[in-house]
PDB file of N, CA and C in Angstrom:
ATOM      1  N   UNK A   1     146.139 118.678  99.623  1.00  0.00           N
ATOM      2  CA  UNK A   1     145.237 117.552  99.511  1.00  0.00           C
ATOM      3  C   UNK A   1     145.286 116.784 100.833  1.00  0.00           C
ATOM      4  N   UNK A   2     143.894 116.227 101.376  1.00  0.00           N
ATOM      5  CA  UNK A   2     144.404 115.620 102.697  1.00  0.00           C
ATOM      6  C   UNK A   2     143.738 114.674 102.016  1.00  0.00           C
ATOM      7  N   UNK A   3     144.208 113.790 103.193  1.00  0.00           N
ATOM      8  CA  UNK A   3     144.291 111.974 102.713  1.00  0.00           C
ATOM      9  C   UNK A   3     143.489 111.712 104.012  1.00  0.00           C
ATOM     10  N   UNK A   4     142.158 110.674 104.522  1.00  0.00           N
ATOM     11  CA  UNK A   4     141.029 110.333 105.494  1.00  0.00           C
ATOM     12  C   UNK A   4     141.841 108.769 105.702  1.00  0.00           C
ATOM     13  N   UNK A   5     142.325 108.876 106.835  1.00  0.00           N
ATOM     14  CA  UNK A   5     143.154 107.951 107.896  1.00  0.00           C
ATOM     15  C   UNK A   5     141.179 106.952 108.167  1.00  0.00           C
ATOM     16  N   UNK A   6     141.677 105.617 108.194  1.00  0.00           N
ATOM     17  CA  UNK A   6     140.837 104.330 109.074  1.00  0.00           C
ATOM     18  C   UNK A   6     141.322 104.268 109.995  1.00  0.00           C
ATOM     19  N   UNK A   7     140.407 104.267 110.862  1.00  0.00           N
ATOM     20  CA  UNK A   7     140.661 104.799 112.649  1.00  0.00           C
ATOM     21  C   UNK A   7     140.364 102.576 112.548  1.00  0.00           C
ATOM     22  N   UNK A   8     141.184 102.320 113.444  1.00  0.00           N
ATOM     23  CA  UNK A   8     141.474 100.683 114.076  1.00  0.00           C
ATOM     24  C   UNK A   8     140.246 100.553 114.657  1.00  0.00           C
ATOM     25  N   UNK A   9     139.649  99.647 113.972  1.00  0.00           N
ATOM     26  CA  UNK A   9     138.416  98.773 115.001  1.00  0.00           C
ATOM     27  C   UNK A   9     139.025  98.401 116.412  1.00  0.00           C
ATOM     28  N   UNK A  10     138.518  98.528 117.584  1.00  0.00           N
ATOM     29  CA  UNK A  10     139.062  98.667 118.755  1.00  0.00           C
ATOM     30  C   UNK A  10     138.129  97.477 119.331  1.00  0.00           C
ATOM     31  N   UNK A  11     136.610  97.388 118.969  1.00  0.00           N
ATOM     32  CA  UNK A  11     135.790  96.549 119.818  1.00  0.00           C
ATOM     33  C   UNK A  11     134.561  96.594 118.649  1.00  0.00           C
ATOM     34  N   UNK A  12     133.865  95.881 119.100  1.00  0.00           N
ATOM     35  CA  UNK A  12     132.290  95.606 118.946  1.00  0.00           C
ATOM     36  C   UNK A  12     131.541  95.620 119.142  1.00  0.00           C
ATOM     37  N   UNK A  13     129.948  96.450 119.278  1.00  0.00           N
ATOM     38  CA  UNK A  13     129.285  96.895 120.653  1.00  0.00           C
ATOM     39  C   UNK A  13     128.456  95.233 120.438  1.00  0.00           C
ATOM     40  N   UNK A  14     128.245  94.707 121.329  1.00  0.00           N
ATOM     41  CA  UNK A  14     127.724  92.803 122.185  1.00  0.00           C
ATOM     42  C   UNK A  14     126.403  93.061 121.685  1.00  0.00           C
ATOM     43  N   UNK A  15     126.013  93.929 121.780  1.00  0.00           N
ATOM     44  CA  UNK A  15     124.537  93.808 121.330  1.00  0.00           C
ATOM     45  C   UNK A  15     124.320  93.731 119.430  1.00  0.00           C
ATOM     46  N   UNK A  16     124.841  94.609 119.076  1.00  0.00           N
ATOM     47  CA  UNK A  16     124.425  94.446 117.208  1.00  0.00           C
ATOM     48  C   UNK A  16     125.443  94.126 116.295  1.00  0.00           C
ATOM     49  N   UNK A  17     126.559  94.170 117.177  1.00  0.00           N
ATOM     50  CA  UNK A  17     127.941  93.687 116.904  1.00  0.00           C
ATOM     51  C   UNK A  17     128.884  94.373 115.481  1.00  0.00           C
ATOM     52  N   UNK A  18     128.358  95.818 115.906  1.00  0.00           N
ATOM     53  CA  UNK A  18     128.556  96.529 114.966  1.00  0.00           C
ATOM     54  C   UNK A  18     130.366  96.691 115.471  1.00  0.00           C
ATOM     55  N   UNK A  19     131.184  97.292 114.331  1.00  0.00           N
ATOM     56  CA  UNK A  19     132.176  97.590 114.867  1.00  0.00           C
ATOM     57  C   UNK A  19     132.873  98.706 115.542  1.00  0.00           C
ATOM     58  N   UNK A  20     133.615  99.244 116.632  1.00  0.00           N
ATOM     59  CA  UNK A  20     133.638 101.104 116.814  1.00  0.00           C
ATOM     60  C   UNK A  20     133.628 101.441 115.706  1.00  0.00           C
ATOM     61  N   UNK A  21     134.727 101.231 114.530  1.00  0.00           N
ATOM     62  CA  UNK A  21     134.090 102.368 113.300  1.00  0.00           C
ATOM     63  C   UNK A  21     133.221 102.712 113.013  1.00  0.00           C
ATOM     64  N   UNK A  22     131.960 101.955 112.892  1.00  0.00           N
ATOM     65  CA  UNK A  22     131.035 102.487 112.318  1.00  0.00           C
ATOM     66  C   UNK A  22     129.677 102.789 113.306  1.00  0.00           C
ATOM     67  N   UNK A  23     129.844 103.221 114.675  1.00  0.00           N
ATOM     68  CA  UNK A  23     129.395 103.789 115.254  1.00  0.00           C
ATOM     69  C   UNK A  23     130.141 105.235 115.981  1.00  0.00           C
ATOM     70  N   UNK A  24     129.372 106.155 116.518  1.00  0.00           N
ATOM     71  CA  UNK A  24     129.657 107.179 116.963  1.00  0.00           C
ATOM     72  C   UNK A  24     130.272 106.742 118.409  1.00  0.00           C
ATOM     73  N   UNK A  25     129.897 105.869 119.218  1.00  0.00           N
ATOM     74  CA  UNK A  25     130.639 106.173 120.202  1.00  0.00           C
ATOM     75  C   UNK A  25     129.924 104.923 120.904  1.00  0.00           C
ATOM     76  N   UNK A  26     130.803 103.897 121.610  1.00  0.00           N
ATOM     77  CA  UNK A  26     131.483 102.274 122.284  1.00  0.00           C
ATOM     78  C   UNK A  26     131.668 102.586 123.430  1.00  0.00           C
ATOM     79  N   UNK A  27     130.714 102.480 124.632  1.00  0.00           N
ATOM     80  CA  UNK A  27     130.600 102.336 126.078  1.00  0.00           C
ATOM     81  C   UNK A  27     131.017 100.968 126.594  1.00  0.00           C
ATOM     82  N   UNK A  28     132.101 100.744 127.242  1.00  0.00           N
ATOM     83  CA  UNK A  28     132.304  99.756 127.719  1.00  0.00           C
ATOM     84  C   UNK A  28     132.075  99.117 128.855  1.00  0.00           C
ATOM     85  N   UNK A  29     132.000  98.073 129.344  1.00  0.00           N
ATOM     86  CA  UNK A  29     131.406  97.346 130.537  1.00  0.00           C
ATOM     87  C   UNK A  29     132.396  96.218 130.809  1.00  0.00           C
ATOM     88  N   UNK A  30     131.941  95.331 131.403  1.00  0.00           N
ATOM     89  CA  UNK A  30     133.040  94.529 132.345  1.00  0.00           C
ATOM     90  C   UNK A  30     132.970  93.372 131.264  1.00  0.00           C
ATOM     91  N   UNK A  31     133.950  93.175 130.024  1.00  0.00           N
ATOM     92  CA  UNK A  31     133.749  92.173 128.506  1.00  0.00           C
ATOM     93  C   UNK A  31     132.763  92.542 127.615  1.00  0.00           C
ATOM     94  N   UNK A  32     132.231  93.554 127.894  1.00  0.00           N
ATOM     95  CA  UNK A  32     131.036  93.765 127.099  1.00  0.00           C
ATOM     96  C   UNK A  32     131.096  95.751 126.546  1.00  0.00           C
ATOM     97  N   UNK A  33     130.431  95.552 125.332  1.00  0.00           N
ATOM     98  CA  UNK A  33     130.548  97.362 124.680  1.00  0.00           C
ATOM     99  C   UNK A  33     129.100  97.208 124.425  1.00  0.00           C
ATOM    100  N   UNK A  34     128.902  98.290 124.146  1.00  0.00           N
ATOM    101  CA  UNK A  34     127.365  98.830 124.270  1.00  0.00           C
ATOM    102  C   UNK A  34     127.510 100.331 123.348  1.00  0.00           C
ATOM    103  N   UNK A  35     126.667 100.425 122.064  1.00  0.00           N
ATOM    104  CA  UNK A  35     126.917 101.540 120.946  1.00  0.00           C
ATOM    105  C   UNK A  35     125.840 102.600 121.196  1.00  0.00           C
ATOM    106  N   UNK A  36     126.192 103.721 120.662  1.00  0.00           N
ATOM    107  CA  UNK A  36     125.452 104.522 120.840  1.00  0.00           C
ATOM    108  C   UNK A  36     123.701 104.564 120.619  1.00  0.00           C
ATOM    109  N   UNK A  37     123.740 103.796 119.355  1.00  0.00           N
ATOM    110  CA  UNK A  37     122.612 103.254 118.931  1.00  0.00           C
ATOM    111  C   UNK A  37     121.768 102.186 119.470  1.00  0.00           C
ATOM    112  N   UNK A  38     122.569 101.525 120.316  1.00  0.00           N
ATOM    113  CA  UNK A  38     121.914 100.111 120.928  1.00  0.00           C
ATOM    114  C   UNK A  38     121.070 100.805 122.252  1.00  0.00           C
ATOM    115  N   UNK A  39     122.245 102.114 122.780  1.00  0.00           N
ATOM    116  CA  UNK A  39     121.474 103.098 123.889  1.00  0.00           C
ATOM    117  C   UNK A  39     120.543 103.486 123.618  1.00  0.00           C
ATOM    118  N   UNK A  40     120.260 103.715 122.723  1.00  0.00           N
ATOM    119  CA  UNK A  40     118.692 104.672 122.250  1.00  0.00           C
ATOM    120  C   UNK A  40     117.609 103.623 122.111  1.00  0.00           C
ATOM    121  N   UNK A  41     118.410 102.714 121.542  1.00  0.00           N
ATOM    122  CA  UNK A  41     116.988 101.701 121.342  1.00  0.00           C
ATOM    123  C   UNK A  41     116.515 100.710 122.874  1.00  0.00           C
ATOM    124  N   UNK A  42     117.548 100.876 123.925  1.00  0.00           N
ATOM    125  CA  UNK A  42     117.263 100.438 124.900  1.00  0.00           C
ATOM    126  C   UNK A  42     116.525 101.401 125.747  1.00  0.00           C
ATOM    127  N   UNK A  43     116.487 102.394 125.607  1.00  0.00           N
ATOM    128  CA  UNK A  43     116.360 103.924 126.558  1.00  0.00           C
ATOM    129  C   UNK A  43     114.720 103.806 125.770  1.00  0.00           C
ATOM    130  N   UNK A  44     114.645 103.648 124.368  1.00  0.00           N
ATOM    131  CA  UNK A  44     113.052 103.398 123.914  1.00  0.00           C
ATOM    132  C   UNK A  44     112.266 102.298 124.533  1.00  0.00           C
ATOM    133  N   UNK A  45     112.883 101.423 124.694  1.00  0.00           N
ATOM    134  CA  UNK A  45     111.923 100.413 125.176  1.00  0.00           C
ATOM    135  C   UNK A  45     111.989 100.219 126.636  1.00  0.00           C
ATOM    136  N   UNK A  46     113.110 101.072 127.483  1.00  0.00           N
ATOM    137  CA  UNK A  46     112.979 101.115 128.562  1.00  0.00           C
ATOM    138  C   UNK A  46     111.370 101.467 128.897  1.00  0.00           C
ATOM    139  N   UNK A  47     111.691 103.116 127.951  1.00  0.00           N
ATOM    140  CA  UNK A  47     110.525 104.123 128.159  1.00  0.00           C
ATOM    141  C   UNK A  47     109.494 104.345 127.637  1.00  0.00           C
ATOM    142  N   UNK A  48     109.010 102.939 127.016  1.00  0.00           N
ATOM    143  CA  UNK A  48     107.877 102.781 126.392  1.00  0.00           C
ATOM    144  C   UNK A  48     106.859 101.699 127.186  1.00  0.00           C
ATOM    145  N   UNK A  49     106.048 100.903 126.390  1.00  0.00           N
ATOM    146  CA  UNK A  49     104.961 100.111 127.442  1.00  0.00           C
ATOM    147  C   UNK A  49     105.421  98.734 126.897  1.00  0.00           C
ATOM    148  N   UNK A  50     105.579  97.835 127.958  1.00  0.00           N
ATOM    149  CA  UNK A  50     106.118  96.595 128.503  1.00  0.00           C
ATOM    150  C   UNK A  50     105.740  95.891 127.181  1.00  0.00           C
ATOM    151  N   UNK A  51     106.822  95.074 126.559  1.00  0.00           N
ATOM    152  CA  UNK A  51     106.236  93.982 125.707  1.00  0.00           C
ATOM    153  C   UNK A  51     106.593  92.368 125.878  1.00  0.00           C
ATOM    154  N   UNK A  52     106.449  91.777 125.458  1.00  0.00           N
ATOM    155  CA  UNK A  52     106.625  90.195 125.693  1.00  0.00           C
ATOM    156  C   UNK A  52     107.503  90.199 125.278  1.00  0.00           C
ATOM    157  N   UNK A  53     108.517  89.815 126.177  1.00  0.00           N
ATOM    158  CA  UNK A  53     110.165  88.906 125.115  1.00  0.00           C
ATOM    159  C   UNK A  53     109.621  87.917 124.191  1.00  0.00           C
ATOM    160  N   UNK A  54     111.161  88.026 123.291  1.00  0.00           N
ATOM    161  CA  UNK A  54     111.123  87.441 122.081  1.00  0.00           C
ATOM    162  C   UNK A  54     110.979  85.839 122.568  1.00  0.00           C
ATOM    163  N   UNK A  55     110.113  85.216 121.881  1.00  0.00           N
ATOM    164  CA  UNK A  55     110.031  83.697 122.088  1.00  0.00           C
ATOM    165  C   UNK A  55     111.156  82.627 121.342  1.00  0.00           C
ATOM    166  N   UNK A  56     111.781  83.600 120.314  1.00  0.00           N
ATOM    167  CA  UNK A  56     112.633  82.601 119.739  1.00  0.00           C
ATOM    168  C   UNK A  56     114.111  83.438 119.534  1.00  0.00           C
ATOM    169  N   UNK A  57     114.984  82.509 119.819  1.00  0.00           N
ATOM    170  CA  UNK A  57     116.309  82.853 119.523  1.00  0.00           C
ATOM    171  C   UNK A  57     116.969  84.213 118.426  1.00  0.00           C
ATOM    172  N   UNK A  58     117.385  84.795 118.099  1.00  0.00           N
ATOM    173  CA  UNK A  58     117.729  85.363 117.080  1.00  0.00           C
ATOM    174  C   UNK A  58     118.281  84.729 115.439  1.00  0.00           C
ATOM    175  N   UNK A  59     119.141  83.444 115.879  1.00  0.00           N
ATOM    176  CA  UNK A  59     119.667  82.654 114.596  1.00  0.00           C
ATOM    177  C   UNK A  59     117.603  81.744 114.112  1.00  0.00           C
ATOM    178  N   UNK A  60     116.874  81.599 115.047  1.00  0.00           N
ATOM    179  CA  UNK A  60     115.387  80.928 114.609  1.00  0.00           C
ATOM    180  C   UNK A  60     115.340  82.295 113.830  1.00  0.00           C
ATOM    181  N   UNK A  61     114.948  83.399 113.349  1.00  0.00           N
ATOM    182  CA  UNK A  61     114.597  84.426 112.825  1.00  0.00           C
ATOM    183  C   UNK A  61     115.683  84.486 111.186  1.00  0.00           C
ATOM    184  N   UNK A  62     116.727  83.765 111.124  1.00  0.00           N
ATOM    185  CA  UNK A  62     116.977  83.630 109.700  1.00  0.00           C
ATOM    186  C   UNK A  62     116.459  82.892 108.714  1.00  0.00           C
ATOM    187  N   UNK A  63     115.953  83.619 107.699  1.00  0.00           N
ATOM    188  CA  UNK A  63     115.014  83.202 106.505  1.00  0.00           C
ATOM    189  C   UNK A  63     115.802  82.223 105.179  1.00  0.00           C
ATOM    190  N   UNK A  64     117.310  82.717 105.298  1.00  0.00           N
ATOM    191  CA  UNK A  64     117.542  81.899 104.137  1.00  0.00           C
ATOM    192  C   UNK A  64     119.171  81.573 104.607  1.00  0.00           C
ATOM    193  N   UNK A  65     119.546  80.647 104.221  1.00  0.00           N
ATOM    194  CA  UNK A  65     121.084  80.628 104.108  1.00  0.00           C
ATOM    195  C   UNK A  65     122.064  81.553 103.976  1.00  0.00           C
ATOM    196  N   UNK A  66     121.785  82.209 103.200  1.00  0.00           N
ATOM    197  CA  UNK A  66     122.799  83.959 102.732  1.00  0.00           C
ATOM    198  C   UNK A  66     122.523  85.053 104.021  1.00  0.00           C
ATOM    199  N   UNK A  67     121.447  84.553 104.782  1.00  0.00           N
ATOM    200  CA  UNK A  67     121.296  85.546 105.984  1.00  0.00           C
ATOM    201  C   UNK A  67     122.160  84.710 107.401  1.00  0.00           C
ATOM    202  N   UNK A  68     121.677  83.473 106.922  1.00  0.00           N
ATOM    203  CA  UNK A  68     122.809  82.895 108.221  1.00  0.00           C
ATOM    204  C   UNK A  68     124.178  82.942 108.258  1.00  0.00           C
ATOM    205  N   UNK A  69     124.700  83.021 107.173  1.00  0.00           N
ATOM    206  CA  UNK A  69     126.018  82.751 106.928  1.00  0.00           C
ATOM    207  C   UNK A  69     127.163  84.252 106.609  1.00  0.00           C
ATOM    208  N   UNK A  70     126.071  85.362 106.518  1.00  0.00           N
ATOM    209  CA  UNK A  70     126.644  86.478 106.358  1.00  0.00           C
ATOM    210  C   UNK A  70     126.642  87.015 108.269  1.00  0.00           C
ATOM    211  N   UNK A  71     125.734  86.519 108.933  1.00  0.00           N
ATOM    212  CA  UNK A  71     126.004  86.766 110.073  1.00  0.00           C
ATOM    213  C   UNK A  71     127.042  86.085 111.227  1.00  0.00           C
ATOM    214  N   UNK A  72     127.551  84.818 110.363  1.00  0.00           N
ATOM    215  CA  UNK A  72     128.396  84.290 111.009  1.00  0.00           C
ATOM    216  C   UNK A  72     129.572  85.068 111.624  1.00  0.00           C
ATOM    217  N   UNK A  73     130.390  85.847 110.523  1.00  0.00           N
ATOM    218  CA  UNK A  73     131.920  86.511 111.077  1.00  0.00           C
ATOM    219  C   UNK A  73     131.453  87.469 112.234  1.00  0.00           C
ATOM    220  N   UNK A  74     130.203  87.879 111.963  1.00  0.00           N
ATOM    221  CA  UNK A  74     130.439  89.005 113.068  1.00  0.00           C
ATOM    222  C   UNK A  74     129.965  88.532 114.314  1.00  0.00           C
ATOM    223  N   UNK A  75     129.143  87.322 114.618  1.00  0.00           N
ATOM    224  CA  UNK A  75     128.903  86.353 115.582  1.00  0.00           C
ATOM    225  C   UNK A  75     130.122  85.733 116.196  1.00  0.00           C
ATOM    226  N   UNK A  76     131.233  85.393 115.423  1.00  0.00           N
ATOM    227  CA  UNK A  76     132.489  84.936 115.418  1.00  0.00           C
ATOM    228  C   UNK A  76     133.431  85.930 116.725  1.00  0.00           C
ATOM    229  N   UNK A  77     133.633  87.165 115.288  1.00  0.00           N
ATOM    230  CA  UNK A  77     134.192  88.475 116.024  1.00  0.00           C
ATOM    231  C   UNK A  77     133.383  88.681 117.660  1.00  0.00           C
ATOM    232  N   UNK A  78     132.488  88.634 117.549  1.00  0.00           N
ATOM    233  CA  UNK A  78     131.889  88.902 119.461  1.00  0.00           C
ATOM    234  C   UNK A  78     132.573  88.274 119.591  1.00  0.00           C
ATOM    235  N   UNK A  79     132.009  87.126 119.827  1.00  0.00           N
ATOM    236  CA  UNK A  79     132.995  85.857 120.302  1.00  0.00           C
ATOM    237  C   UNK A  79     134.040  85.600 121.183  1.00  0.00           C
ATOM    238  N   UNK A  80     134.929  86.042 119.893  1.00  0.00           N
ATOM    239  CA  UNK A  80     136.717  86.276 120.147  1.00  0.00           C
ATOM    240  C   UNK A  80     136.499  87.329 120.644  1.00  0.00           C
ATOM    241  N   UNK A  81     136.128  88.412 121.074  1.00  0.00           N
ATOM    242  CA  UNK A  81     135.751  89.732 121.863  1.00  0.00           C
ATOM    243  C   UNK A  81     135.561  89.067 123.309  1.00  0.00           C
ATOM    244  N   UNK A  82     134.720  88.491 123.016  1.00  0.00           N
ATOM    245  CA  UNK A  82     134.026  87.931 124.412  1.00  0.00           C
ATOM    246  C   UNK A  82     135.245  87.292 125.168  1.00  0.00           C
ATOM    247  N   UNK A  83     135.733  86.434 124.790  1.00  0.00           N
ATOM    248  CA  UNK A  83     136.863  84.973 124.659  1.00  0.00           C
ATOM    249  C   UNK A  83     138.405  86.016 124.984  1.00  0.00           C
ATOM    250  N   UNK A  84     138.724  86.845 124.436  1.00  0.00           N
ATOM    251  CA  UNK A  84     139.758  87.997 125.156  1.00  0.00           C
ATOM    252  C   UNK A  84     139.447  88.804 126.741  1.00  0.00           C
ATOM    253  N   UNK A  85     138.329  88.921 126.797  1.00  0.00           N
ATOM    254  CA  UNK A  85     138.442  89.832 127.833  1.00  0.00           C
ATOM    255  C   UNK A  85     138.151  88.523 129.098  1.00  0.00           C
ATOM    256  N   UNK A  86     137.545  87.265 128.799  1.00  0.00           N
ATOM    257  CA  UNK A  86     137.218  86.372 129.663  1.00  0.00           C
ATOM    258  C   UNK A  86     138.890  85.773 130.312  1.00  0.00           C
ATOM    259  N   UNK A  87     139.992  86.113 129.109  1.00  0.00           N
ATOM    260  CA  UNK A  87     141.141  85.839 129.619  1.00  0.00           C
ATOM    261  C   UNK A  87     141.819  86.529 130.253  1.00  0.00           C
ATOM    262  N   UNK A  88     141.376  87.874 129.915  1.00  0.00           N
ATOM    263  CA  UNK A  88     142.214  89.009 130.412  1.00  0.00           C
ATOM    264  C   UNK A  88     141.680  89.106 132.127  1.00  0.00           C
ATOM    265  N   UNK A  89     140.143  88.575 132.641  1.00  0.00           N
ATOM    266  CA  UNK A  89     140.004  88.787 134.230  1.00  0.00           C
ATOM    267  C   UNK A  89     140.686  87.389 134.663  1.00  0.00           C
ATOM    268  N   UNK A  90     140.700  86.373 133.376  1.00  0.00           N
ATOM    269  CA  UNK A  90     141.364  84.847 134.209  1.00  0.00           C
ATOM    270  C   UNK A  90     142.793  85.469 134.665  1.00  0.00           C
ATOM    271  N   UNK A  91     143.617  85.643 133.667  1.00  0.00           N
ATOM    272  CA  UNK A  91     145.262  86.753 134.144  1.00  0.00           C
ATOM    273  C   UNK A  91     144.891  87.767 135.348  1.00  0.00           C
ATOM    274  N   UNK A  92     143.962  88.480 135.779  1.00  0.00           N
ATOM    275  CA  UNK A  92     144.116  89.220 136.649  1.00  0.00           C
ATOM    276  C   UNK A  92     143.846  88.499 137.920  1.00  0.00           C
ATOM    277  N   UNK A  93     142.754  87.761 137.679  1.00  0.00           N
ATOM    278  CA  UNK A  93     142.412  86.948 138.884  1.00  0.00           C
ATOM    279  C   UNK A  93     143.696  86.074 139.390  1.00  0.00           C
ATOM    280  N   UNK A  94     144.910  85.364 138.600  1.00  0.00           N
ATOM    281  CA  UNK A  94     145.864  85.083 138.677  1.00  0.00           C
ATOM    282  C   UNK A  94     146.759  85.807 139.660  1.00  0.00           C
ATOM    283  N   UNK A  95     147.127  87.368 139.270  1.00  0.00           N
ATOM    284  CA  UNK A  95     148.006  87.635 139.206  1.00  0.00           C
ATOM    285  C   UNK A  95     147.584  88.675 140.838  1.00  0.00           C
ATOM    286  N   UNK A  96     146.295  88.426 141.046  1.00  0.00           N
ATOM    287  CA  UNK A  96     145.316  88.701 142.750  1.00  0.00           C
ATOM    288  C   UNK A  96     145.911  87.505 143.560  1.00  0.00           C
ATOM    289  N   UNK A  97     146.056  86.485 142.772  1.00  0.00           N
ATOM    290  CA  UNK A  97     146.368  85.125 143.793  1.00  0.00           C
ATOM    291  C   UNK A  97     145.440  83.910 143.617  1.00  0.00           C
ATOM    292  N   UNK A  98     144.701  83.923 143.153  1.00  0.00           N
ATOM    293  CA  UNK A  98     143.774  83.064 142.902  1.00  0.00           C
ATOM    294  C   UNK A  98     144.285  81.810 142.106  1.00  0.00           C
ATOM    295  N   UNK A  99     143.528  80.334 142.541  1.00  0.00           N
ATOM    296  CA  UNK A  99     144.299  79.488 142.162  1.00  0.00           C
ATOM    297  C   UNK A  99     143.522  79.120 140.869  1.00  0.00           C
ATOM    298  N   UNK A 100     143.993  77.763 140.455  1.00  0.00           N
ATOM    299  CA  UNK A 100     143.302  77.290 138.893  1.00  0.00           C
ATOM    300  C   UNK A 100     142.160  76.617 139.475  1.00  0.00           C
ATOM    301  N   UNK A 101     142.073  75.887 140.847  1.00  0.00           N
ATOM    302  CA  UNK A 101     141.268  75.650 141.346  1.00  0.00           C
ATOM    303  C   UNK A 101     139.993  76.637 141.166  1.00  0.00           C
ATOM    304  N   UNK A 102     140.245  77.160 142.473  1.00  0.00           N
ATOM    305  CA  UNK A 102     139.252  78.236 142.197  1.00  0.00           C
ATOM    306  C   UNK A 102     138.503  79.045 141.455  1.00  0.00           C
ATOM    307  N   UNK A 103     139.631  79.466 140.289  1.00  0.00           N
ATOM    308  CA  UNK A 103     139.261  79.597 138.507  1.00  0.00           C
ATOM    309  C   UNK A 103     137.929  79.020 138.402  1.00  0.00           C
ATOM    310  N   UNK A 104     138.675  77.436 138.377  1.00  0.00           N
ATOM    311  CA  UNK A 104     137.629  76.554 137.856  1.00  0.00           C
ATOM    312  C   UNK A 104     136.239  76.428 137.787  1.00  0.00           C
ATOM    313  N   UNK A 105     136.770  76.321 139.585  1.00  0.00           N
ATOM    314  CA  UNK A 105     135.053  76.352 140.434  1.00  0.00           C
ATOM    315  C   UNK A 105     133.987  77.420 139.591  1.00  0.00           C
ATOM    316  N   UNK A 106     134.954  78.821 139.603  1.00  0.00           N
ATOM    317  CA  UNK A 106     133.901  79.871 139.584  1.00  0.00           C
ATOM    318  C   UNK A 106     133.265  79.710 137.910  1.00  0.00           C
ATOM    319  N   UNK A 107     134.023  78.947 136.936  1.00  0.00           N
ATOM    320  CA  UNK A 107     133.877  79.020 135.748  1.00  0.00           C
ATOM    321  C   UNK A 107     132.501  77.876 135.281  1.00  0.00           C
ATOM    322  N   UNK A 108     132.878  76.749 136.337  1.00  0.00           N
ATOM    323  CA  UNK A 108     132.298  75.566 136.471  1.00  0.00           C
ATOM    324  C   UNK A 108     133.123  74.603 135.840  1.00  0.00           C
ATOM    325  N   UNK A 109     134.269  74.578 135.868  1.00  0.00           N
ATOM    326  CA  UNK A 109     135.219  73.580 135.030  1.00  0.00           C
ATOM    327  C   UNK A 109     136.077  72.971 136.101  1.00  0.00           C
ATOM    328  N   UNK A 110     136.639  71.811 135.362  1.00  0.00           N
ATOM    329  CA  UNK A 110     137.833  71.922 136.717  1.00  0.00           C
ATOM    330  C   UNK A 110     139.369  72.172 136.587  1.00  0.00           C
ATOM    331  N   UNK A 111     140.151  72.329 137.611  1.00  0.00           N
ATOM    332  CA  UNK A 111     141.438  73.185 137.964  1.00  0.00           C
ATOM    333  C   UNK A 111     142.153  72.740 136.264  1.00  0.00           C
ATOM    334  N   UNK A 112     142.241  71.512 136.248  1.00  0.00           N
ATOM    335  CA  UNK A 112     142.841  71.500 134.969  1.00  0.00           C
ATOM    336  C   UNK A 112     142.119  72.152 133.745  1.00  0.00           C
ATOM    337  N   UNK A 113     141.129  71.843 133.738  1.00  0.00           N
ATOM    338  CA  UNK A 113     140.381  72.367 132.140  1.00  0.00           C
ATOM    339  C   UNK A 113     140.560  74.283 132.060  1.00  0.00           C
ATOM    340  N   UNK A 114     140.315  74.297 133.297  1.00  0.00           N
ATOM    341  CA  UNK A 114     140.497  76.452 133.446  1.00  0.00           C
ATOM    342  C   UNK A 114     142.288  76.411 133.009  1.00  0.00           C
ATOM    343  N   UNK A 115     143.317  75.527 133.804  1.00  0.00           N
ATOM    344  CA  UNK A 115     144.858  75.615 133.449  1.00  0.00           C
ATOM    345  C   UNK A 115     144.605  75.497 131.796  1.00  0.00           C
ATOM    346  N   UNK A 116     144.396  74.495 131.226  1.00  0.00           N
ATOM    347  CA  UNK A 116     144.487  73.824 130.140  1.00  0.00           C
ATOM    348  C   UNK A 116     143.919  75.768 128.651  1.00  0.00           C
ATOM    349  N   UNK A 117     142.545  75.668 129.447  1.00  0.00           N
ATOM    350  CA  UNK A 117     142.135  76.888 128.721  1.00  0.00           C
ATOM    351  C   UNK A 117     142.693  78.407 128.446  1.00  0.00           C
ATOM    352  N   UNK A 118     143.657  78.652 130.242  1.00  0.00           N
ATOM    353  CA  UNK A 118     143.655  79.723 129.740  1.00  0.00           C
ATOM    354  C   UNK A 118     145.080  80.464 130.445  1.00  0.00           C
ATOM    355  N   UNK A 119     146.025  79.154 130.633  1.00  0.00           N
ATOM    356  CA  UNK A 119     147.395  79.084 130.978  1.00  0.00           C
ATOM    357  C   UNK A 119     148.431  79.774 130.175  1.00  0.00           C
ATOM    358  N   UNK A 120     147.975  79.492 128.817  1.00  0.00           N
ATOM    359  CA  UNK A 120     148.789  79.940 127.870  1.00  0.00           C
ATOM    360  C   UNK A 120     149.949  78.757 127.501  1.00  0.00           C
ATOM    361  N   UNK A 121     150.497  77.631 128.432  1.00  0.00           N
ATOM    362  CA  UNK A 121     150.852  76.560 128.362  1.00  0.00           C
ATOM    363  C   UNK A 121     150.357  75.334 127.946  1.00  0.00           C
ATOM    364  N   UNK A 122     151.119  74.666 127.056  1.00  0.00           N
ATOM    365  CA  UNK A 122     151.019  73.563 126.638  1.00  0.00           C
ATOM    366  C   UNK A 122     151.479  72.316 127.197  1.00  0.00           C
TER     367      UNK A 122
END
């Protein structure tokens, strides 16, 4: 008898915010994943005829409460996706030499608020 192992959610592809499980395959980018499926639908409209961007936000497009609020966790989950890897180049940029100053600048904050955010110190 074999027993079907849950492979660890690893990431989230940024665009539909699906999780790796339940896609075939999570291209990654610099904080950002991109799903197999989000490729195809970008590769379609690459290669199709020009349309007008969307005029309204994505959260303007929820119809009822039970649609806003079921999309919250996984809006969340990016998020904290997003919010990890934004720390993980602040630590590298650190550990290049770079000051909190500079952090700052590039973040638009200043030396303290980048220390304060992402020091790990209290």
């Amino acid at each position: 008898m074999s027993t079907v192992t849950e492979l660890p959610t690893l990431a989230a592809c940024s665009f539909c915010l699906k999780p790796s499980t339940e896609v075939r395959r999570l291209v990654a980018g610099p904080g950002v994943y991109i799903c197999d499926q989000c490729v195809a639908l970008c590769a379609q409209l690459v290669d199709g005829p020009p349309s007008p961007p969307p005029h309204l936000p994505a959260w303007e497009h929820a119809v009822s409460v039970d649609e806003a609020l079921a999309s919250l966790p996984r809006i969340a989950a990016a998020g904290a996706q997003v919010e990890q890897h934004l720390a993980g180049w602040v630590r590298r940029a650190r550990v290049l030499g770079a000051t909190w100053a500079r952090i700052g600048e590039t973040l638009g904050m200043t030396r303290q608020s980048a220390w304060e955010r992402f020091s790990g110190e209290e």
